[in-house]
N, C-alpha and C. Protein backbone atom coordinates (compact mmCIF):
# COMPACT_ATOMS: atom_id res chain seq x y z
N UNK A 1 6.86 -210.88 100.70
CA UNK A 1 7.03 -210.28 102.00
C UNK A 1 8.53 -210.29 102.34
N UNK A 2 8.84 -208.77 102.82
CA UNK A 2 10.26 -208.99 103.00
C UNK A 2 10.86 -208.57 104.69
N UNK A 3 11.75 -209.31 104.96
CA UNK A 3 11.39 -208.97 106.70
C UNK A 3 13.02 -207.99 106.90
N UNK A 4 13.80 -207.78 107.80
CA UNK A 4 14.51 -206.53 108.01
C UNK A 4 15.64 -206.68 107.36
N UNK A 5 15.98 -208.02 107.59
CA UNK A 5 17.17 -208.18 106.92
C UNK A 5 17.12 -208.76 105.15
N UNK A 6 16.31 -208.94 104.77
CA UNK A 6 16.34 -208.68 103.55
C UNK A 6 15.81 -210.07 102.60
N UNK A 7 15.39 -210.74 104.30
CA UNK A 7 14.80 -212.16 103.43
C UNK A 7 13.34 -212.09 103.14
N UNK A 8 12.77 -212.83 102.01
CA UNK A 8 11.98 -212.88 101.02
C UNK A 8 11.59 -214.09 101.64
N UNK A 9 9.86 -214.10 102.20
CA UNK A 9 9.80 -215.41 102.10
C UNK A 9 8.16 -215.65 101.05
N UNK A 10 8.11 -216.54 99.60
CA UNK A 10 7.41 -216.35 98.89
C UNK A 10 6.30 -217.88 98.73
N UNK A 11 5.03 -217.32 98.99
CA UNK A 11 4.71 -218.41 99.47
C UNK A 11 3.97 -219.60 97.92
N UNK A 12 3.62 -220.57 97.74
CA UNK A 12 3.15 -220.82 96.76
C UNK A 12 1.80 -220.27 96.38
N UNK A 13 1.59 -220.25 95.29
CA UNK A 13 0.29 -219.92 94.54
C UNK A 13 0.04 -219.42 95.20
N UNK A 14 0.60 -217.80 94.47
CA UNK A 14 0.10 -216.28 94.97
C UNK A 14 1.18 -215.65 93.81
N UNK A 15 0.70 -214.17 94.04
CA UNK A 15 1.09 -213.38 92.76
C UNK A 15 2.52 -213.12 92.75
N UNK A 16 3.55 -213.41 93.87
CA UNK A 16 4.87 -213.22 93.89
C UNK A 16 5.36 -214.13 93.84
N UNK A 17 4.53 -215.66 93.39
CA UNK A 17 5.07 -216.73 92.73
C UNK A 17 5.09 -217.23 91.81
N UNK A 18 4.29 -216.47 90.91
CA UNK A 18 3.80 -216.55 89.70
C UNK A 18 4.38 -215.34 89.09
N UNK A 19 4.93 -214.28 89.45
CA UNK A 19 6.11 -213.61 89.21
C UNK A 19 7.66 -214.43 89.18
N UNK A 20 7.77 -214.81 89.85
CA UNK A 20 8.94 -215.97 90.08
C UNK A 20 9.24 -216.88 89.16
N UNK A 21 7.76 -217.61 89.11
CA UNK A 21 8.16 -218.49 87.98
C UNK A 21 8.15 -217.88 86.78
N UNK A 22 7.47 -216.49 86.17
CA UNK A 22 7.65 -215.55 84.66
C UNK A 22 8.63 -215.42 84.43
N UNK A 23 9.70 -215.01 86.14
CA UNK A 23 10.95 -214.41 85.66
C UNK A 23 12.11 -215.68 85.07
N UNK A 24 11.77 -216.73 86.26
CA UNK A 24 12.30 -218.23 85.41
C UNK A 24 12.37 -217.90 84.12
N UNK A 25 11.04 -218.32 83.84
CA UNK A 25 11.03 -218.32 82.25
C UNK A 25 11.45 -217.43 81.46
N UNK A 26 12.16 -216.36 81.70
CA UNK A 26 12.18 -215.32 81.15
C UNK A 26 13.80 -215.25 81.10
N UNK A 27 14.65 -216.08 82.35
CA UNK A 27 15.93 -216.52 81.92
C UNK A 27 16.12 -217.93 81.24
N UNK A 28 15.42 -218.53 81.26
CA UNK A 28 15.30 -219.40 80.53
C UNK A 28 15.03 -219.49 79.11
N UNK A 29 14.87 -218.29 78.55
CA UNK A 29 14.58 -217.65 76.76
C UNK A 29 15.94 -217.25 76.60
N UNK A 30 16.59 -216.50 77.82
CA UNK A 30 17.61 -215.59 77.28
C UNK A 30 19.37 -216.71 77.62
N UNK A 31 18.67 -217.23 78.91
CA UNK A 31 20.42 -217.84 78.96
C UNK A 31 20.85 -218.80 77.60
N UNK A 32 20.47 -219.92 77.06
CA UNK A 32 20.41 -220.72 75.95
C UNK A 32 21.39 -219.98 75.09
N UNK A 33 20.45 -218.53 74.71
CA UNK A 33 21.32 -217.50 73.29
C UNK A 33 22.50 -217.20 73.91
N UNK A 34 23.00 -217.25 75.22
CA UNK A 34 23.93 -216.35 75.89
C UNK A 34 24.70 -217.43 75.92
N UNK A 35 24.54 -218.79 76.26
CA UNK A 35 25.70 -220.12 76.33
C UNK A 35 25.69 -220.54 75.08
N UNK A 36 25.35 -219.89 74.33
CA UNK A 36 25.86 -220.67 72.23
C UNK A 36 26.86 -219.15 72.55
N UNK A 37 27.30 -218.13 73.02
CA UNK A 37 28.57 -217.39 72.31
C UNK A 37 29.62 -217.96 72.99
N UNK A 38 30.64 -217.93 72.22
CA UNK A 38 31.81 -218.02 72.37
C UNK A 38 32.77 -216.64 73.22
N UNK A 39 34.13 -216.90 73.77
CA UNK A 39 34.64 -216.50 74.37
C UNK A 39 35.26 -215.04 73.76
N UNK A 40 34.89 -215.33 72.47
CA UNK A 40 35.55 -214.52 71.13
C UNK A 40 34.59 -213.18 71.13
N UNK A 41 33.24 -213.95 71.38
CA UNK A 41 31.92 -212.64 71.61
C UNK A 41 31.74 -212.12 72.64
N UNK A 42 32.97 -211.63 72.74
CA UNK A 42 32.87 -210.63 74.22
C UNK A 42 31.57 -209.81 74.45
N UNK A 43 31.91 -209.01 73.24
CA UNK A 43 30.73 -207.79 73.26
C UNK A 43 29.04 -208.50 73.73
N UNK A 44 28.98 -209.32 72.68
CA UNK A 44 27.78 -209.88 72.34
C UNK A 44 27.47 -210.67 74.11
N UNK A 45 28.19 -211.00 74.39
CA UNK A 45 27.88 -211.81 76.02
C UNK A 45 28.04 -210.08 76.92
N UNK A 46 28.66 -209.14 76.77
CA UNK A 46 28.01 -208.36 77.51
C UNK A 46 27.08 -207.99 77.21
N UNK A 47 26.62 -207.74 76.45
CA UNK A 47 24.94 -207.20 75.70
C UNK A 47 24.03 -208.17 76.25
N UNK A 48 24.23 -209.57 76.14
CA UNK A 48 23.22 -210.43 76.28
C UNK A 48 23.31 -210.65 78.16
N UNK A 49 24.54 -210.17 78.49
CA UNK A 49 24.22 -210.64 80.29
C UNK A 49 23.76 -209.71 80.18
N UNK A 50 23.60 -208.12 79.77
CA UNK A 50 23.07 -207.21 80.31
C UNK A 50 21.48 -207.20 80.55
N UNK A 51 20.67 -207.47 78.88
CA UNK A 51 19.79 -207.37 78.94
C UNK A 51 19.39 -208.73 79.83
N UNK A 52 19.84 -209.48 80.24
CA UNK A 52 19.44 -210.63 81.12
C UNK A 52 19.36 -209.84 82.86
N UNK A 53 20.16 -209.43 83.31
CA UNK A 53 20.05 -208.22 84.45
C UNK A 53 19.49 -207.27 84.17
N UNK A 54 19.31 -206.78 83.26
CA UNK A 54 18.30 -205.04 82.91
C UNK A 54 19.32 -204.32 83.59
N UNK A 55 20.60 -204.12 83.23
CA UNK A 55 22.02 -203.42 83.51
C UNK A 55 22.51 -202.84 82.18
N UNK A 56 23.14 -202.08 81.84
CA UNK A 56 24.37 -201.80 81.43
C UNK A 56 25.55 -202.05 81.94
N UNK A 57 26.55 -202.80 81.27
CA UNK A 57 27.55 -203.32 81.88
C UNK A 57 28.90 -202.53 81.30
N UNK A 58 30.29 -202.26 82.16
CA UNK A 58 31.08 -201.41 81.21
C UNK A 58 32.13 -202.00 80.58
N UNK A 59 32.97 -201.57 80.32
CA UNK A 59 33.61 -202.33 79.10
C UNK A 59 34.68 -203.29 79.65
N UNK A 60 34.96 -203.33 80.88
CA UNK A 60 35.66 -204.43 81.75
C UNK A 60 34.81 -204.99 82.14
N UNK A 61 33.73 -205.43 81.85
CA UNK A 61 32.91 -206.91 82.62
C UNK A 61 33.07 -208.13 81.45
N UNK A 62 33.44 -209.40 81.88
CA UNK A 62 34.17 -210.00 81.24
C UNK A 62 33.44 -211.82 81.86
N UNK A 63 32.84 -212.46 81.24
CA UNK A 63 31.74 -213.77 81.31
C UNK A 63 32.35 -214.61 80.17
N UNK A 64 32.57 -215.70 81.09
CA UNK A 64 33.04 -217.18 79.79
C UNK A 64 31.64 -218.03 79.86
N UNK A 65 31.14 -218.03 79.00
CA UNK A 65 30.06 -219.07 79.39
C UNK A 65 30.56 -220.72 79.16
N UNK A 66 29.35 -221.26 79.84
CA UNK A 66 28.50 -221.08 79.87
C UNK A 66 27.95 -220.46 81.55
N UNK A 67 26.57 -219.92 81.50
CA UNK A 67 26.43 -219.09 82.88
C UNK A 67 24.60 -219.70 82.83
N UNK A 68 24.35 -219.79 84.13
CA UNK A 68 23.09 -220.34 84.99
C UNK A 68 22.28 -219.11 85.89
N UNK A 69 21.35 -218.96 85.47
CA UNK A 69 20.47 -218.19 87.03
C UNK A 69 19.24 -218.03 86.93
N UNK A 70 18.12 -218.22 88.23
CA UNK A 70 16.91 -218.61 87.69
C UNK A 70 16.27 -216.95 87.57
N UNK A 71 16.28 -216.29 87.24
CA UNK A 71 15.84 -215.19 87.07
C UNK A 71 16.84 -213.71 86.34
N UNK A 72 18.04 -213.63 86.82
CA UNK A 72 18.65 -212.82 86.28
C UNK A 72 18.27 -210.97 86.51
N UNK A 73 17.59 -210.73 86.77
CA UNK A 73 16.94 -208.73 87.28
C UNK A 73 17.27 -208.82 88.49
N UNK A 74 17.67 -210.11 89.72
CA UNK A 74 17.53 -209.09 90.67
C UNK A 74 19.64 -209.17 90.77
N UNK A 75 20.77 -209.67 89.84
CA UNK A 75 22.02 -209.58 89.79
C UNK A 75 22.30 -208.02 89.65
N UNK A 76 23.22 -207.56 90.74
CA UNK A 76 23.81 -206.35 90.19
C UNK A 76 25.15 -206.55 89.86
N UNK A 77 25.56 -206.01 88.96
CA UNK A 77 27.26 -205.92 88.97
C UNK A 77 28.07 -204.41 88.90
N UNK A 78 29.15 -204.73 89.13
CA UNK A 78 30.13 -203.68 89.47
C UNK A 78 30.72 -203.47 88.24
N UNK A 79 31.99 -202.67 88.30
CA UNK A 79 33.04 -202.39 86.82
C UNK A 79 34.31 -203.78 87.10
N UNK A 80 34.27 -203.96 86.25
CA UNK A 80 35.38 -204.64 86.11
C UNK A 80 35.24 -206.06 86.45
N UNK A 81 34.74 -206.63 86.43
CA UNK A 81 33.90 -207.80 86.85
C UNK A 81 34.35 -209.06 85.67
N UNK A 82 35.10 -210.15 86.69
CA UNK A 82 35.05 -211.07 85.92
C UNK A 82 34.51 -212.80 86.01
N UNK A 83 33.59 -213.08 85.29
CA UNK A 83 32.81 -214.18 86.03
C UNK A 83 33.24 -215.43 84.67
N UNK A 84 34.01 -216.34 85.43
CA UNK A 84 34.79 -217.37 84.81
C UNK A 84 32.95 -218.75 84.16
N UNK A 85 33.66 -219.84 83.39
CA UNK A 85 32.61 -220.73 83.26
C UNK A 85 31.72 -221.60 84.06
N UNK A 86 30.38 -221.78 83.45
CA UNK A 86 30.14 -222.78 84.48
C UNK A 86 29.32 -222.08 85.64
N UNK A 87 28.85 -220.77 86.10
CA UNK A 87 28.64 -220.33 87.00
C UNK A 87 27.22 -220.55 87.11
N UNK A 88 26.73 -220.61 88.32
CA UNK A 88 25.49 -220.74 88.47
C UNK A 88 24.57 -219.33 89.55
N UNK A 89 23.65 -218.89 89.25
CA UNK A 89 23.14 -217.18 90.17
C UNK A 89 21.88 -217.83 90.68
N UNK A 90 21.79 -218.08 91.71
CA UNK A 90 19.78 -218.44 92.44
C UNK A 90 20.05 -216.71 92.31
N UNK A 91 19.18 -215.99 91.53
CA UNK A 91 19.61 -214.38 92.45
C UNK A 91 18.10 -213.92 92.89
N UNK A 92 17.06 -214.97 93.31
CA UNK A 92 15.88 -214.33 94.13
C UNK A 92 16.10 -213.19 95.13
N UNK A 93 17.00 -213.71 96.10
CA UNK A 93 17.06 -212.54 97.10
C UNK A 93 17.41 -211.64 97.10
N UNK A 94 18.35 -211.37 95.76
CA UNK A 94 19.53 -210.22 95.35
C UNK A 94 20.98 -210.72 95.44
N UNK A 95 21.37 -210.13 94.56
CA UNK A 95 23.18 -210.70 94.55
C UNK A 95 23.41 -208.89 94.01
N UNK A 96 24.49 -208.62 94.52
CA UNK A 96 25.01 -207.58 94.51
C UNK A 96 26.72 -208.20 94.35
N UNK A 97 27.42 -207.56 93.38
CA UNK A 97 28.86 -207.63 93.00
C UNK A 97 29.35 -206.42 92.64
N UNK A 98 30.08 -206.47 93.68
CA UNK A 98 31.33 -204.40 93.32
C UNK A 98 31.76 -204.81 92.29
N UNK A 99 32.65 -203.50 92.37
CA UNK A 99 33.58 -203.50 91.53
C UNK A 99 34.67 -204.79 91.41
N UNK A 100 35.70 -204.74 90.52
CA UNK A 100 37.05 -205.73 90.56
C UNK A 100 36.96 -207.04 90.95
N UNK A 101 35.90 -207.69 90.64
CA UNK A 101 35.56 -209.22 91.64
C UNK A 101 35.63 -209.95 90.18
N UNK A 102 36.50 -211.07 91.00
CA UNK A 102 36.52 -212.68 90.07
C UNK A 102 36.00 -213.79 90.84
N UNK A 103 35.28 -214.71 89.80
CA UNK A 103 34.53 -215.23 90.13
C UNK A 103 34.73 -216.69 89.33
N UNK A 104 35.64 -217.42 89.63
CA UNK A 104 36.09 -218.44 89.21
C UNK A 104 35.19 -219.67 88.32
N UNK A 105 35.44 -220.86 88.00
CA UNK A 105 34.49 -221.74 87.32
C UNK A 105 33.99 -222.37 87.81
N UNK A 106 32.52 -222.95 87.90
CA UNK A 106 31.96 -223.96 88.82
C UNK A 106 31.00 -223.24 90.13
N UNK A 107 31.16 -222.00 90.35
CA UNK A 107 30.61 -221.28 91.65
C UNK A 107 29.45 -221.18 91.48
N UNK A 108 28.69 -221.53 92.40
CA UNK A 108 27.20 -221.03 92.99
C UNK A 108 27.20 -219.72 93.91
N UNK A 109 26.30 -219.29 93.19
CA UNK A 109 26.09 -218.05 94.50
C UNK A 109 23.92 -218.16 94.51
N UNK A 110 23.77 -219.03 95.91
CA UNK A 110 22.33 -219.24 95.82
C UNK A 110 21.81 -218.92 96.82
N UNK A 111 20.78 -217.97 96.24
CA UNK A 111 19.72 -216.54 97.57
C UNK A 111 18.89 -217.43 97.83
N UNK A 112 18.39 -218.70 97.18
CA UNK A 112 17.40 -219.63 97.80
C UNK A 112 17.56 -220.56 98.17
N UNK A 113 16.25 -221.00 99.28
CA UNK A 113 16.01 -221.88 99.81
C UNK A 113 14.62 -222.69 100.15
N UNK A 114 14.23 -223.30 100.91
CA UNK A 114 13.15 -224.18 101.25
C UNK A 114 13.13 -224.30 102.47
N UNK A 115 11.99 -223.99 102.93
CA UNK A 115 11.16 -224.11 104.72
C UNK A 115 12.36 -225.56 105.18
N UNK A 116 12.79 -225.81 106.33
CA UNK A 116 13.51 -226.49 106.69
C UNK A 116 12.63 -227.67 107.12
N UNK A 117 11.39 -227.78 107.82
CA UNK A 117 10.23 -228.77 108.02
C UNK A 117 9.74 -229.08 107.03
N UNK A 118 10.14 -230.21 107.12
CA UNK A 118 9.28 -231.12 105.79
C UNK A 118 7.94 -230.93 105.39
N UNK A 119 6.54 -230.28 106.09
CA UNK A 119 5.53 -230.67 105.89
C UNK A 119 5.20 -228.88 105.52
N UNK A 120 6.48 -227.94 105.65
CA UNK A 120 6.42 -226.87 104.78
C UNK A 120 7.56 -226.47 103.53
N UNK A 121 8.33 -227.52 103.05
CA UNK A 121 9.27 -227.68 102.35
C UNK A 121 8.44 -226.98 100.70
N UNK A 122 7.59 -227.63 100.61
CA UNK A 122 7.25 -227.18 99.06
C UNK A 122 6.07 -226.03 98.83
N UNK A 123 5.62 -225.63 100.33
CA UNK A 123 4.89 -224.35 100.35
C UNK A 123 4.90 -222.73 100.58
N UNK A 124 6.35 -223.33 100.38
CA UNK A 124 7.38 -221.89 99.82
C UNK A 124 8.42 -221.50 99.46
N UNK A 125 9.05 -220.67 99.01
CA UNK A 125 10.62 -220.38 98.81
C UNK A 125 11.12 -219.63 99.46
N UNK A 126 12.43 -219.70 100.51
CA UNK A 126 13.07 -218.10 101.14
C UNK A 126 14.12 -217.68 100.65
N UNK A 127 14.17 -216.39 100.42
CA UNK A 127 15.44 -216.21 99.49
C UNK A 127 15.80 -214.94 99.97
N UNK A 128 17.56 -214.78 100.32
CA UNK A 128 18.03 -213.91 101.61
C UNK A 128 19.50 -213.41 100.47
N UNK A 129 19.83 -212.41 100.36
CA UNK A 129 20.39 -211.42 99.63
C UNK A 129 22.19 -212.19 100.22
N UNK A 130 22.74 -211.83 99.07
CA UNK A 130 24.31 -212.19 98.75
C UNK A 130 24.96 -210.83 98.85
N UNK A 131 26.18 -210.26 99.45
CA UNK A 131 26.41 -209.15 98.96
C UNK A 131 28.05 -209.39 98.95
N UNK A 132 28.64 -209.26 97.60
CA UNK A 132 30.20 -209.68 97.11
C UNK A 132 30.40 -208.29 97.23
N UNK A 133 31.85 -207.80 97.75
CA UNK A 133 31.90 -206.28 98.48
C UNK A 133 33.36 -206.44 96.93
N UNK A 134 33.98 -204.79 97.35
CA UNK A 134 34.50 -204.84 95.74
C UNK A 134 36.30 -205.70 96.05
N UNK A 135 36.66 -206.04 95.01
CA UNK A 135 38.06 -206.63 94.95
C UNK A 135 38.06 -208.14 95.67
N UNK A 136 36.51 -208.88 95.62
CA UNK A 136 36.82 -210.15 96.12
C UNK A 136 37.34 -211.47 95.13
N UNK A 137 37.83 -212.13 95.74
CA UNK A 137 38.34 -213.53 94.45
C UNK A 137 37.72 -214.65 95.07
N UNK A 138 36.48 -215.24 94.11
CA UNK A 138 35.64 -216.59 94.98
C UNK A 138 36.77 -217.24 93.70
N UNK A 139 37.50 -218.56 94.33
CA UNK A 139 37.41 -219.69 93.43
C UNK A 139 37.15 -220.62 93.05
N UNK A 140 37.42 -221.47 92.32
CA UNK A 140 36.81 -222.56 91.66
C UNK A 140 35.76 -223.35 92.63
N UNK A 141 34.54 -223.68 92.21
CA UNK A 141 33.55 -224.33 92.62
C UNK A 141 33.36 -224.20 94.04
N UNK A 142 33.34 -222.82 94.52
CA UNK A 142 32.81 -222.42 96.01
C UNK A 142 31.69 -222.21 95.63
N UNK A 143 31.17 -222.12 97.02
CA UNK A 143 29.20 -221.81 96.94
C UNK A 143 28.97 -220.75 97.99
N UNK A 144 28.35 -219.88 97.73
CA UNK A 144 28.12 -218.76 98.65
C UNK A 144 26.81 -218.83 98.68
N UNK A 145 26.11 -219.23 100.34
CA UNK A 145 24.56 -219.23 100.33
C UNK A 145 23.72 -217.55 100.73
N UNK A 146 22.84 -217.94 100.60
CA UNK A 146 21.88 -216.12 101.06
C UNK A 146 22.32 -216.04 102.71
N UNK A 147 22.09 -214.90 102.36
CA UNK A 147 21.85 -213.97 103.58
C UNK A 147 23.54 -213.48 104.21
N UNK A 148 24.28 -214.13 103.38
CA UNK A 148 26.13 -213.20 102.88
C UNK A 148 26.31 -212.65 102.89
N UNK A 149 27.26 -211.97 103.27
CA UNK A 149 28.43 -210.89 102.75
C UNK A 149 29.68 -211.28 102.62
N UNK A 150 30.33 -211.40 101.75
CA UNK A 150 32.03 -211.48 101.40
C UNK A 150 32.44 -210.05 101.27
N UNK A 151 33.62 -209.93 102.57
CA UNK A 151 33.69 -208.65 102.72
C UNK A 151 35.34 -208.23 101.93
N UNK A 152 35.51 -207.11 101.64
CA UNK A 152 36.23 -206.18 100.83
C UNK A 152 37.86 -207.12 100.72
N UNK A 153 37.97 -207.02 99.23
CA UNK A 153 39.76 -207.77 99.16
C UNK A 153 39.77 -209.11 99.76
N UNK A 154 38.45 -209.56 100.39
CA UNK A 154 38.96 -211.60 100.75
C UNK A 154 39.00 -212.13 99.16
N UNK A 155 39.57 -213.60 100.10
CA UNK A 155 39.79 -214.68 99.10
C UNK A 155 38.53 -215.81 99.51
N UNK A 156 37.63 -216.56 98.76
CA UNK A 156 37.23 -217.52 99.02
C UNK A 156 37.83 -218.68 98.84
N UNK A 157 38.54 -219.41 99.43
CA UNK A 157 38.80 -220.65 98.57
C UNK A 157 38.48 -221.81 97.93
N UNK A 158 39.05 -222.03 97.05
CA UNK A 158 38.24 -223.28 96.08
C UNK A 158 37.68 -224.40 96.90
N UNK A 159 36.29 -224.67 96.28
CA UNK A 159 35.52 -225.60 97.19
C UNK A 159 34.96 -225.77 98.51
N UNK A 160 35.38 -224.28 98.45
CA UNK A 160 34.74 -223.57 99.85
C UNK A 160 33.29 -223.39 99.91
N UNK A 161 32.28 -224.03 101.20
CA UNK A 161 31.12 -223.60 101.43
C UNK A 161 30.77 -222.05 102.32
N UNK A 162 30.17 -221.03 101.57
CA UNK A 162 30.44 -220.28 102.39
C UNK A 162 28.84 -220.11 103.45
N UNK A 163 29.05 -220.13 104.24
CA UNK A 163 27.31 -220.19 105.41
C UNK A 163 27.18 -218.91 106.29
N UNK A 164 28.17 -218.06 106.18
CA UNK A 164 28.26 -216.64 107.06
C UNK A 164 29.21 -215.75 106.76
N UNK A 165 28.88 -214.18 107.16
CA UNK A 165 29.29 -212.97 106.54
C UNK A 165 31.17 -213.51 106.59
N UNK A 166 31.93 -213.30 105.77
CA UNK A 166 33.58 -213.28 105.29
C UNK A 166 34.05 -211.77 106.08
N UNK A 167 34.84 -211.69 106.92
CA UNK A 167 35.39 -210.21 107.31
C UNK A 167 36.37 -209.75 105.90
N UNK A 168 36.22 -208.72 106.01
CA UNK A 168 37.28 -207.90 105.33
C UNK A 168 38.73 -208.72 104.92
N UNK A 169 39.39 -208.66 103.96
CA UNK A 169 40.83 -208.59 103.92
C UNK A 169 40.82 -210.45 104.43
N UNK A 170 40.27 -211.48 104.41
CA UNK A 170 40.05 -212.98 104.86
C UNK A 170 40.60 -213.65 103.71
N UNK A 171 41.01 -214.57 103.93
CA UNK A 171 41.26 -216.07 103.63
C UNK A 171 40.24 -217.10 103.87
N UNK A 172 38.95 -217.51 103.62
CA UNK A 172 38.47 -218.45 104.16
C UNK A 172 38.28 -219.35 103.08
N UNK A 173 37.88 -220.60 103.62
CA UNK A 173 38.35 -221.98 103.17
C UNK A 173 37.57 -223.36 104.17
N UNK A 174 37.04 -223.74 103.24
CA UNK A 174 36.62 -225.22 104.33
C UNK A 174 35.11 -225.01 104.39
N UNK A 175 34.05 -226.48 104.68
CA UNK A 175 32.75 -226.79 104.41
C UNK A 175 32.42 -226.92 106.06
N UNK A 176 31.78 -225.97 106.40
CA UNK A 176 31.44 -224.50 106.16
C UNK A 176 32.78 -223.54 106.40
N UNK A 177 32.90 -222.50 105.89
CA UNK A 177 34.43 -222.03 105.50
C UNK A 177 34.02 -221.52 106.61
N UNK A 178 35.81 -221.40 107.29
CA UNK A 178 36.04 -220.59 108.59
C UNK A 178 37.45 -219.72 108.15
N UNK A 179 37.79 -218.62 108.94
CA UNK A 179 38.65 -217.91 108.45
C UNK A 179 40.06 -218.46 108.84
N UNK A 180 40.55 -218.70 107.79
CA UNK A 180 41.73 -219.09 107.81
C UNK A 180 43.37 -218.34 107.78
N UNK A 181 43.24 -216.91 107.53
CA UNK A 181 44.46 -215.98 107.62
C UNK A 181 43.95 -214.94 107.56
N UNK A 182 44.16 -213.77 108.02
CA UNK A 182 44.15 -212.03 107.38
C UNK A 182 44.96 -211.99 106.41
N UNK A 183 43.90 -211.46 104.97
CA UNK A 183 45.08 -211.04 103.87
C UNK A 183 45.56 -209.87 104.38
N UNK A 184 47.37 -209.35 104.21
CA UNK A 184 47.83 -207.88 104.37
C UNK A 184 48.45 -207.67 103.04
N UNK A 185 48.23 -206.69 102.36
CA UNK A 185 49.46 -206.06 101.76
C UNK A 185 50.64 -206.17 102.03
N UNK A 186 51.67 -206.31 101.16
CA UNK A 186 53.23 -206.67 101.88
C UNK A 186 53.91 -206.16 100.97
């Protein structure tokens, strides 16, 4: 069930959880072959992220593994795309990445979550869409949760939690990141 803004809430034992867990398993066959290549197998790690997204990727998308995500079909990516080691994708809700985006080592980007009341914590999953807009730079070991937007040309900064939409052209930084400068051209 998906409500306006784009969150997913999936309840246990039912057929869109048992989809969930196939697709698990189904990155879980493919990531393994994809973290034994080396940095050298460019090609071969775009082929293998591809068929892991059900994408074609173009000849500037560029992955150091090793790389994490519990499903992998619902990641989109852009041209030119570069996603450093170490990365981790929840991409239940959707992750969407433009064009020109780097994506440093250590980063989470996670569409899921768990009922916040304890006595509905394990009787479902909610999972609320990421959207990386084009020319953004997340770095080292930031976390971007669902229901995001990092908007056009920001910077995330390293070790940054991100908990709400990034404006345009930003600097943000800090647990939970707040905006810290307007990037300008100069």
């Amino acid at each position: 069930m998906s409500n306006e803004d784009g969150t997913r809430i999936i309840p246990r034992r039912t057929p869109e959880s048992a989809a969930m867990v196939a697709s698990v398993k189904r990155a879980m066959a493919i990531t393994p072959v994809l973290n034994r290549l080396t940095f050298d197998d460019a090609d071969e790690v775009r082929a293998m992220f591809g068929d892991l997204t059900g994408n074609t990727l173009d000849e500037g998308f560029s992955l150091i593994p090793p790389f994490y995500t519990t499903g992998g079909e619902n990641i989109r990516v852009g041209r030119n795309v570069f996603i450093n080691q170490n990365c981790t994708m929840y991409d239940l809700g959707g992750i969407d990445i433009a064009d020109d985006v780097m994506i440093g080592p250590n980063v989470s980007i996670i569409t899921s979550g768990h009922p916040i009341e304890p006595s509905q914590r394990r009787a479902a999953v909610i999972a609320k869409p990421i959207v990386i807009e084009r020319n953004v730079w997340i770095a080292a070991g930031a976390m971007i949760i669902g229901g995001v937007t990092v908007g056009e040309n920001s910077v995330v900064a390293a070790g940054s939690v991100v908990t709400r939409d990034v404006p345009a052209n930003s600097l943000v930084g800090g647990n939970p990141a707040r905006v810290i400068r307007s990037i300008a051209e100069g």
